[in-house]
Protein backbone atom coordinates (compact mmCIF):
# COMPACT_ATOMS: atom_id res chain seq x y z
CA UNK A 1 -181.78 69.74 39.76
CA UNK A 2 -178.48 69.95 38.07
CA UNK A 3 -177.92 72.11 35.48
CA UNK A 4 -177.00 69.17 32.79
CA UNK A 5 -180.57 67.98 33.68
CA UNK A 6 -182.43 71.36 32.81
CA UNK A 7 -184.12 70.97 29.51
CA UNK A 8 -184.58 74.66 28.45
CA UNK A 9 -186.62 73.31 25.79
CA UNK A 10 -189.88 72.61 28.28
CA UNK A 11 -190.10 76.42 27.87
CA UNK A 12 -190.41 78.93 25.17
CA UNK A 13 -187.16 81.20 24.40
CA UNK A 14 -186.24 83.91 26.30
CA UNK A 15 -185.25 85.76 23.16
CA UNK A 16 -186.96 86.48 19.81
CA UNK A 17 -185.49 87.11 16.48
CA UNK A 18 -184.72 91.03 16.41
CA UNK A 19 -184.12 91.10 20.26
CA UNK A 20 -181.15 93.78 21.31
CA UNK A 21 -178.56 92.04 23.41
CA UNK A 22 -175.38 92.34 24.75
CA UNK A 23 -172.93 89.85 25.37
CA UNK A 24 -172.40 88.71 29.48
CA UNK A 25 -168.98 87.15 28.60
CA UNK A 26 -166.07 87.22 26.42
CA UNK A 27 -166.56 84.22 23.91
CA UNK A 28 -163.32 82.40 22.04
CA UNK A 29 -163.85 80.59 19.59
CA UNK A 30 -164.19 76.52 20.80
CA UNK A 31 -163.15 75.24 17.28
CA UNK A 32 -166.47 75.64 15.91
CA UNK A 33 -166.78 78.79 14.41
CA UNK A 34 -164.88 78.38 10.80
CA UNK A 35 -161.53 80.47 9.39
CA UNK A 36 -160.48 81.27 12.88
CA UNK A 37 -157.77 80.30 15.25
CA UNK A 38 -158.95 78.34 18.26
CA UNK A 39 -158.88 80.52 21.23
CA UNK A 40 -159.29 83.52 19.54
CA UNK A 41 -161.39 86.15 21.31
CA UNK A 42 -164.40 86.21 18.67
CA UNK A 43 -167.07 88.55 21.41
CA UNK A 44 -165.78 90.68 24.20
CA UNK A 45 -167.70 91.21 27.19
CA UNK A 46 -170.87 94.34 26.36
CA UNK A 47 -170.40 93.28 22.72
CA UNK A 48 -173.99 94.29 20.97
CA UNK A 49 -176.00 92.41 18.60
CA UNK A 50 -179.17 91.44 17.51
CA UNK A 51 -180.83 87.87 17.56
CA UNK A 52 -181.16 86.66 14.27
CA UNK A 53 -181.75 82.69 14.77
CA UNK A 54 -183.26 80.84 16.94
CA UNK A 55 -181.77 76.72 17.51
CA UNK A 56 -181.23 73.97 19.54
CA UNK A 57 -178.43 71.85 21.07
CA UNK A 58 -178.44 68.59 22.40
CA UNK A 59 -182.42 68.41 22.33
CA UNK A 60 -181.85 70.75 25.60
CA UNK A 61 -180.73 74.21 24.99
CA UNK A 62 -181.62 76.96 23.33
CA UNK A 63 -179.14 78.40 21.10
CA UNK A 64 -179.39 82.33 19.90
CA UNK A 65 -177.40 83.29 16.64
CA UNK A 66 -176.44 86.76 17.20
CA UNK A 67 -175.23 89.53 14.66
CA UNK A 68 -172.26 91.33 16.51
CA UNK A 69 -172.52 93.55 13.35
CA UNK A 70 -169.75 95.84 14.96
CA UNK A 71 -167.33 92.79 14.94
CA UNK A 72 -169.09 91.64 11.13
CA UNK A 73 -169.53 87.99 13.58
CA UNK A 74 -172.77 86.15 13.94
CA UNK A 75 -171.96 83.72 17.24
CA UNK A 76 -174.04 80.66 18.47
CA UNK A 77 -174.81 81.76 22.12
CA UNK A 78 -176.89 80.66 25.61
CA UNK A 79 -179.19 82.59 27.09
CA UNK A 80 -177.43 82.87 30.35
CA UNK A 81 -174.14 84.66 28.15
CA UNK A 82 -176.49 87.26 26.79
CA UNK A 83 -178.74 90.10 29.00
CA UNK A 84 -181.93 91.80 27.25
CA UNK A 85 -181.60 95.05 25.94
CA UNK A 86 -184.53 97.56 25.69
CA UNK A 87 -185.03 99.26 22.33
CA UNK A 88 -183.82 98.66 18.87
């Protein structure tokens, strides 16, 4: 099955709301996140954060808002840019 036919939505999360994660990937910003340069690096790779929201996109993907409270940032993210992280 090809990945743009995966409907992520057939399952529940992988993350809850209060989750500890850190970030898999660098993340710049696409154009979508607002008062910042596209391009700009907005996460660097090991950034931590907590889940704080829980969406969707395209009626396929889950989307995690995470609070890189370090970087003051909360950043729309996949589940396959962030990795668990035990504790709180």
């Amino acid at each position: 099955m090809r990945k743009e036919e995966i409907v992520e939505l057939n399952d529940p999360p992988e993350f809850e709301i209060g989750d500890k994660v850190k970030s898999l990937r660098l993340i710049r910003n696409d154009g979508t996140y607002p008062m910042r340069p596209v391009g700009e690096v907005l996460i660097d790779e090991g950034d931590i954060g907590y889940v704080t929201s829980i969406g969707t996109y395209l009626q396929q993907f889950y989307i995690y808002g995470v609070d890189f409270f370090e970087r003051g940032r909360i950043v729309g993210m996949r589940a396959k840019e962030l990795e668990f992280l035990e504790g709180n």
